[in-house]
Protein backbone atom coordinates (compact mmCIF):
# COMPACT_ATOMS: atom_id res chain seq x y z
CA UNK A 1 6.87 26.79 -2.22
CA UNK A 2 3.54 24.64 -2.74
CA UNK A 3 2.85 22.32 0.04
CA UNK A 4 2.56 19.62 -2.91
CA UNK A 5 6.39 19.97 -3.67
CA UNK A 6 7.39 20.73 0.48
CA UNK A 7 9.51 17.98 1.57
CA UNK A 8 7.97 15.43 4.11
CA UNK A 9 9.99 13.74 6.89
CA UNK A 10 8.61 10.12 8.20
CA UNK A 11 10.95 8.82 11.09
CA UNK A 12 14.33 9.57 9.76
CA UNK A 13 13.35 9.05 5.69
CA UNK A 14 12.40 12.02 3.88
CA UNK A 15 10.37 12.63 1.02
CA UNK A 16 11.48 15.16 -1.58
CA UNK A 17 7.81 15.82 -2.28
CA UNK A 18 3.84 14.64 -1.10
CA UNK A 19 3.44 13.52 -4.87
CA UNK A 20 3.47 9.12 -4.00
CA UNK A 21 2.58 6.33 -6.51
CA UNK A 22 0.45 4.17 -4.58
CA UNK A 23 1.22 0.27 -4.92
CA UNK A 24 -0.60 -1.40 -8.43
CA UNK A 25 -0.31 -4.68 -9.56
CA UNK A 26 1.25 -5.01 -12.95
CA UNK A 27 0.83 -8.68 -12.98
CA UNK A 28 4.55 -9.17 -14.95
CA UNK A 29 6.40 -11.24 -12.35
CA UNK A 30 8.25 -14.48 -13.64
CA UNK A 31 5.80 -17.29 -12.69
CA UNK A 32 8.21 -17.60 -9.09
CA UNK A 33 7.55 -14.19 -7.86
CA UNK A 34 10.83 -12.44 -9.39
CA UNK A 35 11.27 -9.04 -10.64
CA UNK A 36 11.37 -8.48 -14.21
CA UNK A 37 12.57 -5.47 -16.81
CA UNK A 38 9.27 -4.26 -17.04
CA UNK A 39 8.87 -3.04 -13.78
CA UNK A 40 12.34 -1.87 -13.78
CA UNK A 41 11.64 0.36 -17.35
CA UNK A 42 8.02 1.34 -14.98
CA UNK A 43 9.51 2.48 -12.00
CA UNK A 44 12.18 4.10 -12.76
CA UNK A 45 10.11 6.41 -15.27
CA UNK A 46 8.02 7.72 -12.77
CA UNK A 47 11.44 7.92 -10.62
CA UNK A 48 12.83 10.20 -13.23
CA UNK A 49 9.23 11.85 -13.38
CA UNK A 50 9.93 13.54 -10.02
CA UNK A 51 7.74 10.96 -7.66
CA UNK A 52 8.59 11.37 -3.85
CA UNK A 53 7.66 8.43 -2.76
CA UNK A 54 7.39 4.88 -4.75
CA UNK A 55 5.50 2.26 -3.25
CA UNK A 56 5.75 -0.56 -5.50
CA UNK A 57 2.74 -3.01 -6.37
CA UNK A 58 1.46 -5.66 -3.49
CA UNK A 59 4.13 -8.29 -2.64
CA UNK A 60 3.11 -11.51 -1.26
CA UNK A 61 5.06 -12.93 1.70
CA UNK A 62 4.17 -17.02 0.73
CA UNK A 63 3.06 -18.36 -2.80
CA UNK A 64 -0.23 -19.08 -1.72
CA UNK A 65 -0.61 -15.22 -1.08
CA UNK A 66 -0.38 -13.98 -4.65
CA UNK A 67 -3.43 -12.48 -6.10
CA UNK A 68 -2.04 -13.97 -9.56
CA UNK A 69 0.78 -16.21 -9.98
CA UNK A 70 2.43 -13.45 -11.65
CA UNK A 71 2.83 -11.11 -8.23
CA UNK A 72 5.68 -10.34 -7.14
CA UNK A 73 7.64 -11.73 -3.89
CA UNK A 74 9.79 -11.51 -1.00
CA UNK A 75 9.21 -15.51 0.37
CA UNK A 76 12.61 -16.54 -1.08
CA UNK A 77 16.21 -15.02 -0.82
CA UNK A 78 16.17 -15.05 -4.53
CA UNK A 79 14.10 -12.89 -4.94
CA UNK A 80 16.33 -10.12 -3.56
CA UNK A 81 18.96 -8.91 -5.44
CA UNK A 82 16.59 -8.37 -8.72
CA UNK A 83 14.77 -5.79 -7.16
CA UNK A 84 17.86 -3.87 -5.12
CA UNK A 85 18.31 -2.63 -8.93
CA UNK A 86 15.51 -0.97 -9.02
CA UNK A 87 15.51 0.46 -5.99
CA UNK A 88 18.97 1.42 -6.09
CA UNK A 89 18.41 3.39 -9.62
CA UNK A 90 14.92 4.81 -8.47
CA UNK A 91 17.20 6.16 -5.34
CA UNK A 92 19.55 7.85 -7.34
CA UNK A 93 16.98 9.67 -9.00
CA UNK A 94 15.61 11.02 -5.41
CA UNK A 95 12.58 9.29 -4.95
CA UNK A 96 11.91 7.00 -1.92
CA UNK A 97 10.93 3.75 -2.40
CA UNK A 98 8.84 1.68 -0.49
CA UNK A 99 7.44 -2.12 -1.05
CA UNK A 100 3.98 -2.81 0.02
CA UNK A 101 3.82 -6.53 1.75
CA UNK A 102 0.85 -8.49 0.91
CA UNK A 103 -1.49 -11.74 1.15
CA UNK A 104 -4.58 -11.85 -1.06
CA UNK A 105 -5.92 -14.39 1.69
CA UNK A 106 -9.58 -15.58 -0.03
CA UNK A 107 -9.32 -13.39 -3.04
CA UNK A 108 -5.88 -15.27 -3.87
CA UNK A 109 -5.47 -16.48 -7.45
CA UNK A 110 -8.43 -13.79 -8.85
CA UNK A 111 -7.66 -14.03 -12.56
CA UNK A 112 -9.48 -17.68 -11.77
CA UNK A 113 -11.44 -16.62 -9.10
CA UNK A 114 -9.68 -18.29 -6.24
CA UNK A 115 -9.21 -21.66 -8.48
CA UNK A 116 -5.19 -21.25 -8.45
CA UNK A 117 -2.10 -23.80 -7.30
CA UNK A 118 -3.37 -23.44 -3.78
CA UNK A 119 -6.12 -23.38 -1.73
CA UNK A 120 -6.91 -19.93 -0.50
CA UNK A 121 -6.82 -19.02 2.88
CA UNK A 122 -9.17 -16.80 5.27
CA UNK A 123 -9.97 -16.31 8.71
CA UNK A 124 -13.22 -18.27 8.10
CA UNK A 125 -14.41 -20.47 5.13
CA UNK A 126 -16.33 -17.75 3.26
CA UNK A 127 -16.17 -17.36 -0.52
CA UNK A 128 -15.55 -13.73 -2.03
CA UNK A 129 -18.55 -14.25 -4.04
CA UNK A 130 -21.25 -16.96 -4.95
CA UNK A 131 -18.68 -18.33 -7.98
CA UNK A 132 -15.52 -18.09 -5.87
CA UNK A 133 -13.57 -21.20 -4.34
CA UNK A 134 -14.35 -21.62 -0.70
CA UNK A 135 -11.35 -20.83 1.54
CA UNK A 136 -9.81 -22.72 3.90
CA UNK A 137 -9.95 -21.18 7.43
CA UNK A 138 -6.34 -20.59 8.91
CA UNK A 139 -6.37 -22.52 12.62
CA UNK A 140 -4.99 -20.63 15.27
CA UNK A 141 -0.82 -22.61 15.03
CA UNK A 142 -1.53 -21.32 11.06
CA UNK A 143 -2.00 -17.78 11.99
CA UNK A 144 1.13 -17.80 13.48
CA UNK A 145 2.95 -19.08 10.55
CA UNK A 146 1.51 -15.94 8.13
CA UNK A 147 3.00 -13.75 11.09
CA UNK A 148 6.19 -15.23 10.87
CA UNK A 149 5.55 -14.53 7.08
CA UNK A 150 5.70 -11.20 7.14
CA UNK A 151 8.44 -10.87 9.45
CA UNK A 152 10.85 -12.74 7.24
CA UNK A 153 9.70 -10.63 3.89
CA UNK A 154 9.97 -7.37 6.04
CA UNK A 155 13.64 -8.65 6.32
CA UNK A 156 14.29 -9.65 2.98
CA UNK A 157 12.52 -6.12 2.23
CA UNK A 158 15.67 -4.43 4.24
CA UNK A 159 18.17 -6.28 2.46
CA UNK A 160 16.78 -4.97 -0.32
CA UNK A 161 17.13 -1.67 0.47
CA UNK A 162 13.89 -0.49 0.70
CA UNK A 163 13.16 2.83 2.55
CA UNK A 164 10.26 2.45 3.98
CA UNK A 165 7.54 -0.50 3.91
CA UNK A 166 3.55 -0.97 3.62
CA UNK A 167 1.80 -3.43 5.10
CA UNK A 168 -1.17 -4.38 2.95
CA UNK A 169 -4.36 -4.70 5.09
CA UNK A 170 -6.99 -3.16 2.22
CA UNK A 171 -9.07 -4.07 -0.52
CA UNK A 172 -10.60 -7.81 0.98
CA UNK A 173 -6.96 -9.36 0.98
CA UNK A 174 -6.06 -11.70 4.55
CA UNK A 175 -5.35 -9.08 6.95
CA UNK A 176 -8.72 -6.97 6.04
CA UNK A 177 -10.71 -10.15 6.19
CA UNK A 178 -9.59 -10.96 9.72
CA UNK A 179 -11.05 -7.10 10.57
CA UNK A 180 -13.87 -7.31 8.05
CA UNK A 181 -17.19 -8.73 10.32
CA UNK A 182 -18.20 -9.62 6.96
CA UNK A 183 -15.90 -11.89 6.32
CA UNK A 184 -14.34 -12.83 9.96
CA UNK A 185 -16.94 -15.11 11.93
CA UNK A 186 -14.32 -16.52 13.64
CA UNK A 187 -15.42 -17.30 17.29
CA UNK A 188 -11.78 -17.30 18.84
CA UNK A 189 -9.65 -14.55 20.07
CA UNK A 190 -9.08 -13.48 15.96
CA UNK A 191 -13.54 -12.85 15.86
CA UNK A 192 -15.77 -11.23 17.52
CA UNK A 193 -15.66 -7.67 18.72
CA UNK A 194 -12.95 -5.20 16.35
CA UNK A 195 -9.78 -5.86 18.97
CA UNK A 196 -9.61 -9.39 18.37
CA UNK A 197 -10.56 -8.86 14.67
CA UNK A 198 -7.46 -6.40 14.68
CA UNK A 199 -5.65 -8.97 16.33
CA UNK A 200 -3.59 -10.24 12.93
CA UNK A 201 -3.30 -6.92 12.25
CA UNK A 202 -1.37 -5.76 15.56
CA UNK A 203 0.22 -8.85 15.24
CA UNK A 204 1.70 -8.42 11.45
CA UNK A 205 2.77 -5.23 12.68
CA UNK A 206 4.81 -5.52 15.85
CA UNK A 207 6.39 -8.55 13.77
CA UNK A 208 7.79 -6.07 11.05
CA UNK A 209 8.82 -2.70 13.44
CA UNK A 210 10.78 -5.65 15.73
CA UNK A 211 12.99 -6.17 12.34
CA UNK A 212 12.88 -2.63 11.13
CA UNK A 213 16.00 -0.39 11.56
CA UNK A 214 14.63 2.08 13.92
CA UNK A 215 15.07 5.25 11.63
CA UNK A 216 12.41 3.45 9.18
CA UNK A 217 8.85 4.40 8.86
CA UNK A 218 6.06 1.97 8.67
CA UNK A 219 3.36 2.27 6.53
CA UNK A 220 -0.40 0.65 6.54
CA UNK A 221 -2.89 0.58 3.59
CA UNK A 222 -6.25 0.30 5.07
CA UNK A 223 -9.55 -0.03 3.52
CA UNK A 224 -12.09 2.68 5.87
CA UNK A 225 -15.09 1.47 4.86
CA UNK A 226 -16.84 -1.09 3.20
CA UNK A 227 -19.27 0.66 1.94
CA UNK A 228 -22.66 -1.52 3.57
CA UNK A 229 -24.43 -1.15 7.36
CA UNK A 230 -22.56 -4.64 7.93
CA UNK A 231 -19.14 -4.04 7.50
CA UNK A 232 -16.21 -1.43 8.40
CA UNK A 233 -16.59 2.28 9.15
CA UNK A 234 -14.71 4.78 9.16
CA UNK A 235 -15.12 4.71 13.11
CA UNK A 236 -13.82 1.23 13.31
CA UNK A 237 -10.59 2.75 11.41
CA UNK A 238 -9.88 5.13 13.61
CA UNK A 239 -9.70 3.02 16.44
CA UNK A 240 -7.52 1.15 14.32
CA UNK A 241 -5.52 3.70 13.28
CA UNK A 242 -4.86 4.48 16.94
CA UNK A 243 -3.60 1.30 18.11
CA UNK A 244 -1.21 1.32 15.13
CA UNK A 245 0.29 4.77 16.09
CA UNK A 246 0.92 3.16 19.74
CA UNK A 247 2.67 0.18 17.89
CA UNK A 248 4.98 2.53 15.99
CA UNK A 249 3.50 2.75 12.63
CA UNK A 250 3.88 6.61 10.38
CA UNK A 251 1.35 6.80 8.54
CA UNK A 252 -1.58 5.58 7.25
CA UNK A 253 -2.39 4.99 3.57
CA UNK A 254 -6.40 5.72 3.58
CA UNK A 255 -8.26 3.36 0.88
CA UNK A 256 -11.69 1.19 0.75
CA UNK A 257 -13.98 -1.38 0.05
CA UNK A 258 -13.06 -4.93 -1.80
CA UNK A 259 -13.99 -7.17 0.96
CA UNK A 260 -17.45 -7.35 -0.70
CA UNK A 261 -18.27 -7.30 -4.32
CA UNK A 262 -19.89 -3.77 -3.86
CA UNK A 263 -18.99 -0.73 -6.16
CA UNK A 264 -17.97 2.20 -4.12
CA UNK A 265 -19.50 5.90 -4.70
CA UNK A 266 -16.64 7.36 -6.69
CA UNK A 267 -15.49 10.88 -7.66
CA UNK A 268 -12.50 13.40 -7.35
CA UNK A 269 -10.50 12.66 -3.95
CA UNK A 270 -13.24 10.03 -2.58
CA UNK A 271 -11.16 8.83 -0.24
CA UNK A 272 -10.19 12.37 0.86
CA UNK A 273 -12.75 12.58 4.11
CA UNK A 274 -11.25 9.36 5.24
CA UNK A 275 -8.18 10.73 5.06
CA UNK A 276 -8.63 13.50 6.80
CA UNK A 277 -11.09 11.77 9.39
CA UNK A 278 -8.03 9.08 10.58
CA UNK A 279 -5.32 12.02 10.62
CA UNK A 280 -7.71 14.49 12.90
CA UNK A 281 -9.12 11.83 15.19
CA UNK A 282 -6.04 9.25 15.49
CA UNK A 283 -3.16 12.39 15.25
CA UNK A 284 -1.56 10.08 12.54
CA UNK A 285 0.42 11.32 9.24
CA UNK A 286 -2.19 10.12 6.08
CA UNK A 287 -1.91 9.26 2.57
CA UNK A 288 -4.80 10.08 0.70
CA UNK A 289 -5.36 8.46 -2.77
CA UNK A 290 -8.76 7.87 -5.09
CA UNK A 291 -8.73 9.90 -8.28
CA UNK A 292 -6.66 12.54 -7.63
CA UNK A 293 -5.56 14.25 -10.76
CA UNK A 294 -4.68 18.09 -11.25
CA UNK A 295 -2.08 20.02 -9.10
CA UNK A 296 -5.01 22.04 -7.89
CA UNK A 297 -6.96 19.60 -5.81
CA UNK A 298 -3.64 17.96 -4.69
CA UNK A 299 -2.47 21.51 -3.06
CA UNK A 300 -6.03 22.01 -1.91
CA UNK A 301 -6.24 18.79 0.12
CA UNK A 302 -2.57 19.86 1.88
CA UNK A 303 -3.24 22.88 2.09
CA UNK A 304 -6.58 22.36 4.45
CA UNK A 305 -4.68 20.28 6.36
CA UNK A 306 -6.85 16.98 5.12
CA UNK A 307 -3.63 14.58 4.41
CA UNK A 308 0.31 14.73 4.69
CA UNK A 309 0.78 12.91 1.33
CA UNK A 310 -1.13 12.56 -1.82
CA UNK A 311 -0.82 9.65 -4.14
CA UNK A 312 -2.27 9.09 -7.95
CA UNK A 313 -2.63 5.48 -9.24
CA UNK A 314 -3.87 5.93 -13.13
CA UNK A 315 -3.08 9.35 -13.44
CA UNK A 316 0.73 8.30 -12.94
CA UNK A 317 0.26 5.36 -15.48
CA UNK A 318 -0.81 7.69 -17.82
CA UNK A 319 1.61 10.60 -17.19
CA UNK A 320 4.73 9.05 -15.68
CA UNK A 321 6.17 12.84 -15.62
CA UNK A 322 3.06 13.90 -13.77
CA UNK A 323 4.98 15.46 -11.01
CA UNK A 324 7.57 17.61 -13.24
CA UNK A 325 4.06 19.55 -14.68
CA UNK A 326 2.87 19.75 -11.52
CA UNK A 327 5.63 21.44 -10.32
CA UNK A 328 5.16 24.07 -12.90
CA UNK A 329 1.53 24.63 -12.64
CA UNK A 330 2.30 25.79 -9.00
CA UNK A 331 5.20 27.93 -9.50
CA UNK A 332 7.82 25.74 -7.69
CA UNK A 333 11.07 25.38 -9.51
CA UNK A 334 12.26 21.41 -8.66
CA UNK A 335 15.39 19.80 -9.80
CA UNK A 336 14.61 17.57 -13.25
CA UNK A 337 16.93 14.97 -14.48
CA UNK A 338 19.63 16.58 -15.87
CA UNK A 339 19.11 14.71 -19.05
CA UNK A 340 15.74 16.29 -19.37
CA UNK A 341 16.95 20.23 -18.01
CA UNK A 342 16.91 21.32 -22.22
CA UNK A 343 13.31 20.85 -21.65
CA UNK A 344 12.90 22.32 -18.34
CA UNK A 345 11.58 25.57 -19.53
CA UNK A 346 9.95 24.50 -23.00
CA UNK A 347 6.21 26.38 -23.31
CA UNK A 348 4.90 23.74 -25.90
């Protein structure tokens, strides 16, 4: 068997396969955060598909912490039982689903560039970008309150069902901010050197594992550079990365940039050395996503021993069955729907 279609245990969840769909916004929520049948129809295709692992699209835990107002949410108990149906489907298709917990903190509202029903939030009053709305900086009794934030959508996640959770801290929303120097000038115990800046952080996350059923992995999305001389390296992450093993989290999803309006060097598997970096130096599982397409590099990058999981964003929008091919091209014979088994073995 390919190490692409080898099953992966996280705590006591296992994944069928390494093949993940990373978390992607389809901006389709009813205007007060609630699941819809679009992302029903969308997830369960790439269920069927033969995914592993679904982590569904950034979740905000308060309104004010949608990147549009049509994000989804876990702030209300209403928002609940409309996504246990996907979840229970996607499950009975064998793929493990996960939610990824979010707040777009400054970069809230970006359709309008910050100019939403709220005022945006931050660790310090810095604007994404010269024609973004100035934030407003949290103060200290505030920071507690997004804490508390999380907790109570990591719960709501559970009842759910959920198998596993993310905890979004990427890509320039509120809890990369606070450990972004380029955007956290804070000069309180949340600013200054990278432990306080990872303070939120280490906070967010001993919140959610003290309300997580023990047998569930925790997941972080972290950004592992920001691509300038000013911000995050891939040396701050790996410090990172080690004080979230010690606080009990699985694995961690390796991403970057969007704390700065900077363009990253692209290419097939850019995030890959990351990956590997964080899962060498920290001894923590890693996800590693960025343009991943063909079976071949996905095997490769197991294989060498560079990540535990691999995950493909637009590749998996634009081939839901992506996984079922895959399969295939490496010689491993997986179960398929059996709705779909007539096809199983069809050459054209």
């Amino acid at each position: 068997m390919s190490h692409l279609f080898s099953p992966f245990t996280l705590r006591g969840v296992t994944l069928r396969n390494r093949v993940a769909m990373p978390p992607m916004c389809m901006y389709s929520a009813a205007g007060d955060g609630i699941f819809t049948d679009w992302h029903l129809a969308h997830y369960v295709a790439r269920a069927t598909g033969g995914v592993g692992l679904i982590i569904t699209e950034a979740t905000a835990v308060e309104p004010r912490g949608r990147i549009s107002p049509n994000d989804l949410g876990l702030w209300d108990d209403a928002q609940i039982a409309p996504l246990a149906r996907m979840v229970r489907v996607c499950q009975a298709q064998g793929a493990t689903l996960g939610v990824q917990l979010a707040h777009a903190g400054r970069k809230a509202w970006s359709a309008t560039r910050g100019a939403g029903n709220a005022l945006p939030v931050a660790p310090s009053a810095l604007a994404f970008d010269a024609d973004w709305v100035v934030p407003h900086a949290l103060a200290r009794a505030e920071i507690a309150g997004i804490v508390d934030a999380f907790r109570a959508a990591a719960q709501r996640a559970w009842a759910v069902g959920f198998d596993t959770l993310e905890i979004h801290a990427a890509h320039g929303y509120l809890i990369h901010e606070f450990l972004s120097p380029l955007a956290n000038q804070r000069t309180d115990e949340y600013g200054g050197a990278l432990a306080n800046r990872a303070r939120l952080l280490l906070q967010v996350v001993d919140a959610v594992r003290a309300v997580s059923p023990a047998p569930q992995p925790l997941l972080v999305r972290l950004s592992c550079s920001d691509w300038t001389p000013n911000g995050l390296g891939i040396d701050d992450l790996v410090q990172v990365a080690r004080w979230l093993k010690e606080r009990g989290v699985d694995l961690v999803d390796c991403s970057s940039g969007g704390v700065a309006p900077i363009a990253p060097p692209v290419g097939p598997g850019y995030h890959v050395p990351f990956a590997e970096k964080i899962r060498r130096a920290a001894d923590i599982p890693t996800l590693a996503v960025g343009l991943i397409t063909t079976p071949e590099l996905a095997e490769e990058i197991l294989r060498g021993g560079r990540a535990d999981v691999i995950a493909l964003g637009r590749e998996l929008l634009r081939h839901p069955h992506w996984a079922l091919d895959a399969a295939r091209v490496l010689g491993d014979d997986v179960a398929w729907p059996q709705q779909y088994v007539r096809t199983k073995r069809a050459t054209g």
